[in-house]
N, C-alpha and C. Protein backbone atom coordinates (compact mmCIF):
# COMPACT_ATOMS: atom_id res chain seq x y z
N UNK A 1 114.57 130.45 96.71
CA UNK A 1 113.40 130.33 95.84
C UNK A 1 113.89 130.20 94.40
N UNK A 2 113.16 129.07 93.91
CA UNK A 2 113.54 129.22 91.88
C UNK A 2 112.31 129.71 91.27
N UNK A 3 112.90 130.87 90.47
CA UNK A 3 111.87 131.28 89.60
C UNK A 3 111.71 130.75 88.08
N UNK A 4 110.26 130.49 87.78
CA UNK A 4 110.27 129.59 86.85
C UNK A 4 109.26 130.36 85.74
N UNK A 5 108.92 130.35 84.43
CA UNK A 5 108.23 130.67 83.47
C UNK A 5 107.75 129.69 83.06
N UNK A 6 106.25 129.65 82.46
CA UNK A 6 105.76 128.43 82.13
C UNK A 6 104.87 129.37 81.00
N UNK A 7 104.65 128.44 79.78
CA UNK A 7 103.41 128.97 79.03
C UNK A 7 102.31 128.42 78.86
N UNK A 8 100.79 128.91 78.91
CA UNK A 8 99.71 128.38 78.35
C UNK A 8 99.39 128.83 77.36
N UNK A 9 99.97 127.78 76.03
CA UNK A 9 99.72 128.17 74.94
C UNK A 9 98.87 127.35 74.59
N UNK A 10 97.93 128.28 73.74
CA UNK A 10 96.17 128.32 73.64
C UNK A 10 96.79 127.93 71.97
N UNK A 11 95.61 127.27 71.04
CA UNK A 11 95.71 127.56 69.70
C UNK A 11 94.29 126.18 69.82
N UNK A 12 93.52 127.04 68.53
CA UNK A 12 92.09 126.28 68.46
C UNK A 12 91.45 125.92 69.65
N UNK A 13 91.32 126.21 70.68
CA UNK A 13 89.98 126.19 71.42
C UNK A 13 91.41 125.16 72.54
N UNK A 14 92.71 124.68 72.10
CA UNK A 14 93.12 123.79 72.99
C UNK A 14 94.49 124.47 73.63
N UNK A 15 94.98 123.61 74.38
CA UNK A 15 96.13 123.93 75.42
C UNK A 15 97.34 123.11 75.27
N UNK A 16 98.43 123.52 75.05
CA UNK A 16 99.74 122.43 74.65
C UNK A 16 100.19 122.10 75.89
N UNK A 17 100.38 120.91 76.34
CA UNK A 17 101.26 120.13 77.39
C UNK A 17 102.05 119.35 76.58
N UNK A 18 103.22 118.98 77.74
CA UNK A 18 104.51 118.53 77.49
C UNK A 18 104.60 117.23 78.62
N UNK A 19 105.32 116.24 78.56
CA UNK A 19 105.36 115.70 78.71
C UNK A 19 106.83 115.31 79.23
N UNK A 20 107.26 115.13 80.74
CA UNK A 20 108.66 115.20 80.94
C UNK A 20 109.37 113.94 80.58
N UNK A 21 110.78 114.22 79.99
CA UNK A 21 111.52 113.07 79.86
C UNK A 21 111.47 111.84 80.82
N UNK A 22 111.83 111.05 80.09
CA UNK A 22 111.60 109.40 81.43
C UNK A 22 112.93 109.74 82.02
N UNK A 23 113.95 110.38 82.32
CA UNK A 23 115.35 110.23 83.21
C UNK A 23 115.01 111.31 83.11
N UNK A 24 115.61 111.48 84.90
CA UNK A 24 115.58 113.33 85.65
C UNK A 24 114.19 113.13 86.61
N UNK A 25 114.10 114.44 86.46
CA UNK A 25 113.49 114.80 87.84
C UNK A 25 111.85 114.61 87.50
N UNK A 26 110.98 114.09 87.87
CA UNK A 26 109.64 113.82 88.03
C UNK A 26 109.24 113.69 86.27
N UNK A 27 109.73 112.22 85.96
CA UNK A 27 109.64 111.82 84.68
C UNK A 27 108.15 111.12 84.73
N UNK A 28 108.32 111.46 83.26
CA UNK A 28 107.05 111.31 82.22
C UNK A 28 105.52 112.36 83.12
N UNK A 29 106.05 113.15 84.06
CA UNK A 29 104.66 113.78 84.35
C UNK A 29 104.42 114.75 83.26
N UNK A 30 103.73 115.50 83.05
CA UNK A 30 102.79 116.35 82.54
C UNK A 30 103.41 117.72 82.60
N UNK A 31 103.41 119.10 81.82
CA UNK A 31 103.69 119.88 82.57
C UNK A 31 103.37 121.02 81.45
N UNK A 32 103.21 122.32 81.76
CA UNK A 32 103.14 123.14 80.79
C UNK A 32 104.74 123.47 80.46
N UNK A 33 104.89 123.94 78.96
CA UNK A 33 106.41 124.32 78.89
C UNK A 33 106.78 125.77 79.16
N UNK A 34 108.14 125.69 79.61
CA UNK A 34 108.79 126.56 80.53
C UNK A 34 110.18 126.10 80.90
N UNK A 35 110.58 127.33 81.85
CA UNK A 35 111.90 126.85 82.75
C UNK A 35 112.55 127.49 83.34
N UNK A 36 113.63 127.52 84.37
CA UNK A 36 113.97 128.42 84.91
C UNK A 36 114.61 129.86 84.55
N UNK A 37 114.21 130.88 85.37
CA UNK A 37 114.64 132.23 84.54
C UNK A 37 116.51 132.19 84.88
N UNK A 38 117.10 132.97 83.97
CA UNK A 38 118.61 132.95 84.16
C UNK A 38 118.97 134.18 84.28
N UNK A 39 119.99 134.61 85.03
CA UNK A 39 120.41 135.91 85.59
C UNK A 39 120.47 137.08 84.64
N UNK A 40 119.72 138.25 84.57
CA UNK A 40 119.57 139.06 83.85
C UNK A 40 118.36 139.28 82.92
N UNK A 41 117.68 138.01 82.98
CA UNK A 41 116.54 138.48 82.11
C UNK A 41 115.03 138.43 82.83
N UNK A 42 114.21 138.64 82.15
CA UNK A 42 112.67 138.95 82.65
C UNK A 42 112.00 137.82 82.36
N UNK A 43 110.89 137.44 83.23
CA UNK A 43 109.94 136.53 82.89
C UNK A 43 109.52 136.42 81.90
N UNK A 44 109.13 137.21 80.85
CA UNK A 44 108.89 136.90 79.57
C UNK A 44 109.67 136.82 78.51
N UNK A 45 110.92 137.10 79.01
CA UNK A 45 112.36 136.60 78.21
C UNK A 45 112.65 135.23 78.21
N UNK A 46 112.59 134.59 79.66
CA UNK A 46 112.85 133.73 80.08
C UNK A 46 111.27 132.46 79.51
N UNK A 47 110.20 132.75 79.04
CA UNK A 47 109.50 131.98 78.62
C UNK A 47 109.79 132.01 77.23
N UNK A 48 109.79 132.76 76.31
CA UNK A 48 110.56 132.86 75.24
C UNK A 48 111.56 131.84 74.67
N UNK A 49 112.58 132.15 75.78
CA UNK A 49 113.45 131.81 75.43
C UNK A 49 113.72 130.43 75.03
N UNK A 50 113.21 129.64 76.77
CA UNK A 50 112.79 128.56 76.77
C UNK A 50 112.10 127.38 75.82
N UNK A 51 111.23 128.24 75.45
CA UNK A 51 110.48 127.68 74.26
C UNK A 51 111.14 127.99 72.66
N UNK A 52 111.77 128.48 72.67
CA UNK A 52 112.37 128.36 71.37
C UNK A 52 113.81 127.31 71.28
N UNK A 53 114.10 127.40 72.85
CA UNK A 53 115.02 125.88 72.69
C UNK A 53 114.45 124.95 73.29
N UNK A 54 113.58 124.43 73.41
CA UNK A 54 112.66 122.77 73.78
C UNK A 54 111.68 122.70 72.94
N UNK A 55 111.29 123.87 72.16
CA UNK A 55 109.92 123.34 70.91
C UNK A 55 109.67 124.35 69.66
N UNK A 56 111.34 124.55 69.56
CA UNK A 56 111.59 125.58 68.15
C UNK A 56 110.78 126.17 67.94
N UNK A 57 109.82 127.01 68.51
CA UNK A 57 108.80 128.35 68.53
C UNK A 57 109.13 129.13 69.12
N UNK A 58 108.54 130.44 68.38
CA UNK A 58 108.43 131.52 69.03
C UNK A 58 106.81 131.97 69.37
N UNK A 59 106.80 132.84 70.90
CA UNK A 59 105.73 133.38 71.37
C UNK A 59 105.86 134.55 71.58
N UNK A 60 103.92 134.83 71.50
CA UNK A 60 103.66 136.24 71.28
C UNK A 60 102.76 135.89 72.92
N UNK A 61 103.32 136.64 73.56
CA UNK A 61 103.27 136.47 75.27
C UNK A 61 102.01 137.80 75.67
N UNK A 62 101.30 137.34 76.12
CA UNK A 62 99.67 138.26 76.10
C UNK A 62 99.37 138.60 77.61
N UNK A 63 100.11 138.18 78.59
CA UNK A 63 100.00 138.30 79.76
C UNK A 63 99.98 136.86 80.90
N UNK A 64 100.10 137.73 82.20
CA UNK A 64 100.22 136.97 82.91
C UNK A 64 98.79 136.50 83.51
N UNK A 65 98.57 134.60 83.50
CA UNK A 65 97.46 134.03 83.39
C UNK A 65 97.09 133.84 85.21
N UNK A 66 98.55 133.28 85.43
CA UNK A 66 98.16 132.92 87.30
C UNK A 66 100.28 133.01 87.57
N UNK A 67 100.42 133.26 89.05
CA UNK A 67 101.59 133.26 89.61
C UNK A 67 101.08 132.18 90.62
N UNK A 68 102.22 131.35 90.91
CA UNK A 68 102.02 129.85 92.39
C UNK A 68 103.92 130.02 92.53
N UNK A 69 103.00 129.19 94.14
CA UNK A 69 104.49 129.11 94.92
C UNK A 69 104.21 127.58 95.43
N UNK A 70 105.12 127.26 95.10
CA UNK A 70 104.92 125.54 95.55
C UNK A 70 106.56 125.45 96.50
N UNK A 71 105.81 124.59 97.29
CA UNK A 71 107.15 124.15 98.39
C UNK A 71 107.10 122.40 98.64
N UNK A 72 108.46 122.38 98.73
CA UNK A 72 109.13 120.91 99.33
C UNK A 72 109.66 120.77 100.39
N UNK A 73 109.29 120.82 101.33
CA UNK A 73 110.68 120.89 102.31
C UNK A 73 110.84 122.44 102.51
N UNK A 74 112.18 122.73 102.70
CA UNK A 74 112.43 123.94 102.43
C UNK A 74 112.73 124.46 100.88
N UNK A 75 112.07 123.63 100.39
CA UNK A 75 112.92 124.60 99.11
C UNK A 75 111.45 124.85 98.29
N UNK A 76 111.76 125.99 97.50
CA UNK A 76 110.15 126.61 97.27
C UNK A 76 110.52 127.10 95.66
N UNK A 77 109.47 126.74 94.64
CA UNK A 77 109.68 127.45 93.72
C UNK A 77 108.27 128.14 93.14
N UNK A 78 108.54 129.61 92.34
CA UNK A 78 107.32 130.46 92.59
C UNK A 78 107.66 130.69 90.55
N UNK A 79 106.08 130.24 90.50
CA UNK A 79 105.89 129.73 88.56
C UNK A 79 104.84 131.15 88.55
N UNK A 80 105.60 131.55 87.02
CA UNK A 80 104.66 132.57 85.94
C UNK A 80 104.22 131.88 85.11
N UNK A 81 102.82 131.82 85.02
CA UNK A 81 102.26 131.18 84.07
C UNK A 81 102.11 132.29 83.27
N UNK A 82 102.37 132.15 81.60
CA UNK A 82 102.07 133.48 80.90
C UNK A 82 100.67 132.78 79.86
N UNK A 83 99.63 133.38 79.55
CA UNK A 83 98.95 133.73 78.85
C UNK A 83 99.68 133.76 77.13
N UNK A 84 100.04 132.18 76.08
CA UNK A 84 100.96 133.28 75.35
C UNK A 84 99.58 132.18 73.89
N UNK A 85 100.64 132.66 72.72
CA UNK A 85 100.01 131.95 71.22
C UNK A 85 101.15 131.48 70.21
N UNK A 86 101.68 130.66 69.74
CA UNK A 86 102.98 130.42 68.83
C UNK A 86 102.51 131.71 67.29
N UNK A 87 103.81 132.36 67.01
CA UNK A 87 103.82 133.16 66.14
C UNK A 87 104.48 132.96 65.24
N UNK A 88 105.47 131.87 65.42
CA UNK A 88 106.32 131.53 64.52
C UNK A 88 106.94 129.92 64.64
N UNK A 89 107.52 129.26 63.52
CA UNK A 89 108.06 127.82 63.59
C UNK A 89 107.22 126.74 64.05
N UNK A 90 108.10 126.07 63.90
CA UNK A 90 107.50 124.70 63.56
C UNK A 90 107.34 123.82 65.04
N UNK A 91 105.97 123.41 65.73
CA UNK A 91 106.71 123.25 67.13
C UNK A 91 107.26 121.41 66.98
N UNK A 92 108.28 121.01 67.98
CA UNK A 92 109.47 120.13 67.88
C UNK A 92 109.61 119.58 69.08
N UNK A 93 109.41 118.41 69.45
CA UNK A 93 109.85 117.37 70.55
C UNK A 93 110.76 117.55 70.74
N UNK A 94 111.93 118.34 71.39
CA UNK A 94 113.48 118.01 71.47
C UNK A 94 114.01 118.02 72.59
N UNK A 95 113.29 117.93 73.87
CA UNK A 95 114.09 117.36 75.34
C UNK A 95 112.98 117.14 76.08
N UNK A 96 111.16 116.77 75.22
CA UNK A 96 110.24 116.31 76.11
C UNK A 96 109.73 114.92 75.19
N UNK A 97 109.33 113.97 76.26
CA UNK A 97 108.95 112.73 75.74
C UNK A 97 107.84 112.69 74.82
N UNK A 98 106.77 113.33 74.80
CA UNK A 98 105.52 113.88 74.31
C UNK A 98 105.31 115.16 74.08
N UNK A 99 104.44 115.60 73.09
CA UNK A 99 103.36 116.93 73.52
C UNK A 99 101.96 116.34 72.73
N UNK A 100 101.00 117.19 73.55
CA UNK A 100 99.78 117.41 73.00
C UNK A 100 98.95 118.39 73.25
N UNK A 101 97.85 119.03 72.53
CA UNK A 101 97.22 119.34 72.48
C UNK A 101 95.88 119.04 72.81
N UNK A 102 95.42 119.40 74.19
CA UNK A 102 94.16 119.29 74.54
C UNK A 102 92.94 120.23 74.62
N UNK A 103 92.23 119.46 75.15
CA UNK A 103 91.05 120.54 75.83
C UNK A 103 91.11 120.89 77.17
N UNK A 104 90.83 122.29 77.44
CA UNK A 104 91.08 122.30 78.53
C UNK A 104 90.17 121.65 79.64
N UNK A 105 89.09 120.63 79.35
CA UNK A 105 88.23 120.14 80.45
C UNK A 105 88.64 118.67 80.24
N UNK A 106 89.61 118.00 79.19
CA UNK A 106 90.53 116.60 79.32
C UNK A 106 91.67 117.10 79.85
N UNK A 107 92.63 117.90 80.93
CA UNK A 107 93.32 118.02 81.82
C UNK A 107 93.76 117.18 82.64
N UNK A 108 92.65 116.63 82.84
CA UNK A 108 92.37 116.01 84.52
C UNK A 108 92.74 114.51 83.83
N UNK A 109 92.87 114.00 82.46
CA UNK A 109 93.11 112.90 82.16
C UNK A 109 94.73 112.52 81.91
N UNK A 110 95.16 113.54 82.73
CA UNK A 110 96.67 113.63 82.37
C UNK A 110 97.60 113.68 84.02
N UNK A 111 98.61 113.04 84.44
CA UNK A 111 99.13 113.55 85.32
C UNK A 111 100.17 114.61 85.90
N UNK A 112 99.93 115.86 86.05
CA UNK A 112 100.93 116.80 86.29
C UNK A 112 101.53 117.00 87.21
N UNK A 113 102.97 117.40 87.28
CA UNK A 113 103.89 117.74 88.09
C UNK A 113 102.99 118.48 89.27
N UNK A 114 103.02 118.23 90.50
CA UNK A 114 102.68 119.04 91.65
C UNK A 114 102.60 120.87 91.30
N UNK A 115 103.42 121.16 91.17
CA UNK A 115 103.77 122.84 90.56
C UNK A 115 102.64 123.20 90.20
N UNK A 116 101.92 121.97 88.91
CA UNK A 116 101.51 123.12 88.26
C UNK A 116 99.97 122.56 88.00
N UNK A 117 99.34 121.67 89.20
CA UNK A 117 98.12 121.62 89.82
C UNK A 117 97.18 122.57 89.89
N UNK A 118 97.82 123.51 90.39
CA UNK A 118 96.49 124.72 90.60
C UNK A 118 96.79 125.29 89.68
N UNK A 119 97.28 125.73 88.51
CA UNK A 119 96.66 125.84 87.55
C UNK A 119 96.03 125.21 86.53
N UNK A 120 96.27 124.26 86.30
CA UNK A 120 95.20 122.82 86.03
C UNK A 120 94.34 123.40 86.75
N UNK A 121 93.58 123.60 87.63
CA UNK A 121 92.21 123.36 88.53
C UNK A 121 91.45 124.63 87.82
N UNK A 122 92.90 126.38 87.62
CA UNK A 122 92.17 127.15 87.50
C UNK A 122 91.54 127.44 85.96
N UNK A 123 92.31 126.49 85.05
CA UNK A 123 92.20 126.33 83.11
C UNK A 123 90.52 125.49 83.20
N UNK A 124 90.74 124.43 84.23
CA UNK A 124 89.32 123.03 83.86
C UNK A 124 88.37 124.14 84.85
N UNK A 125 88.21 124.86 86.00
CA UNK A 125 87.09 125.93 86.16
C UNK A 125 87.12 127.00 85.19
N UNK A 126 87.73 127.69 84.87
CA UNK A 126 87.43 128.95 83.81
C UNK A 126 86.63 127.84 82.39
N UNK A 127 87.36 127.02 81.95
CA UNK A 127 86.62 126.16 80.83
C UNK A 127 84.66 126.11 81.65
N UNK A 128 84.55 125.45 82.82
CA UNK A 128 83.62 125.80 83.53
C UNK A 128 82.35 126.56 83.20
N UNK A 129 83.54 127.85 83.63
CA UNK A 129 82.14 128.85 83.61
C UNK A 129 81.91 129.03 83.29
N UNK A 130 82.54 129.51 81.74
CA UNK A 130 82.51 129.83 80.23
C UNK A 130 81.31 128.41 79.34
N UNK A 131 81.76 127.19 79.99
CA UNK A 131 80.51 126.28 79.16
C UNK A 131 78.89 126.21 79.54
């Protein structure tokens, strides 16, 4: 199993997606930012961290939003989505093709990595119930 950290970072009413490089693994999809955790640290180290080397910010991490386990074959990887807000720096394109800032009920106008589908489904219903 790979364990992965991902953030939904919220700012003005919207949601930041990323956009994967065109070379590598499931290019130009969609994705919240994140990445795999590395030996010794915690899920919210590991989102942190992440994000301060792919979009020179730092986060103030508020909790955990949804946990998923997605499988291929045999191989399975199980995503922390954290709940977070940028607290610091400047955010920076530097190993994704895009970012933007949406709403969370224009989601669905975007294509995302398999992974991280059901939470897409669970951001555009909570937007939902709340409108």
């Amino acid at each position: 199993m790979l364990y992965v950290a991902a953030a939904i970072i919220r700012q003005n009413n919207k949601i930041l997606i990323c956009q994967r490089a065109s070379a590598g693994t499931l290019p130009l999809l969609w994705e919240f930012p994140g990445g795999k955790l590395e030996p010794g640290e915690t899920m919210e180290e590991c989102i942190r961290r992440e994000c301060r080397e792919e979009l020179d910010i730092d986060l103030s991490v508020m909790g955990v939003f949804a946990k998923t386990r997605h499988f291929k074959g045999s191989k399975g990887i199980e995503i922390t989505f954290f709940d977070s807000k940028i607290i610091s720096g400047d955010l920076r394109k530097k190993v994704h093709h895009d970012l933007k800032w949406v709403q969370p009920e224009e989601l669905d106008n975007y294509r995302f990595c398999p992974a991280d589908e059901e939470v897409v489904r669970r951001l555009r219903q909570n937007c939902e119930e709340r409108g």
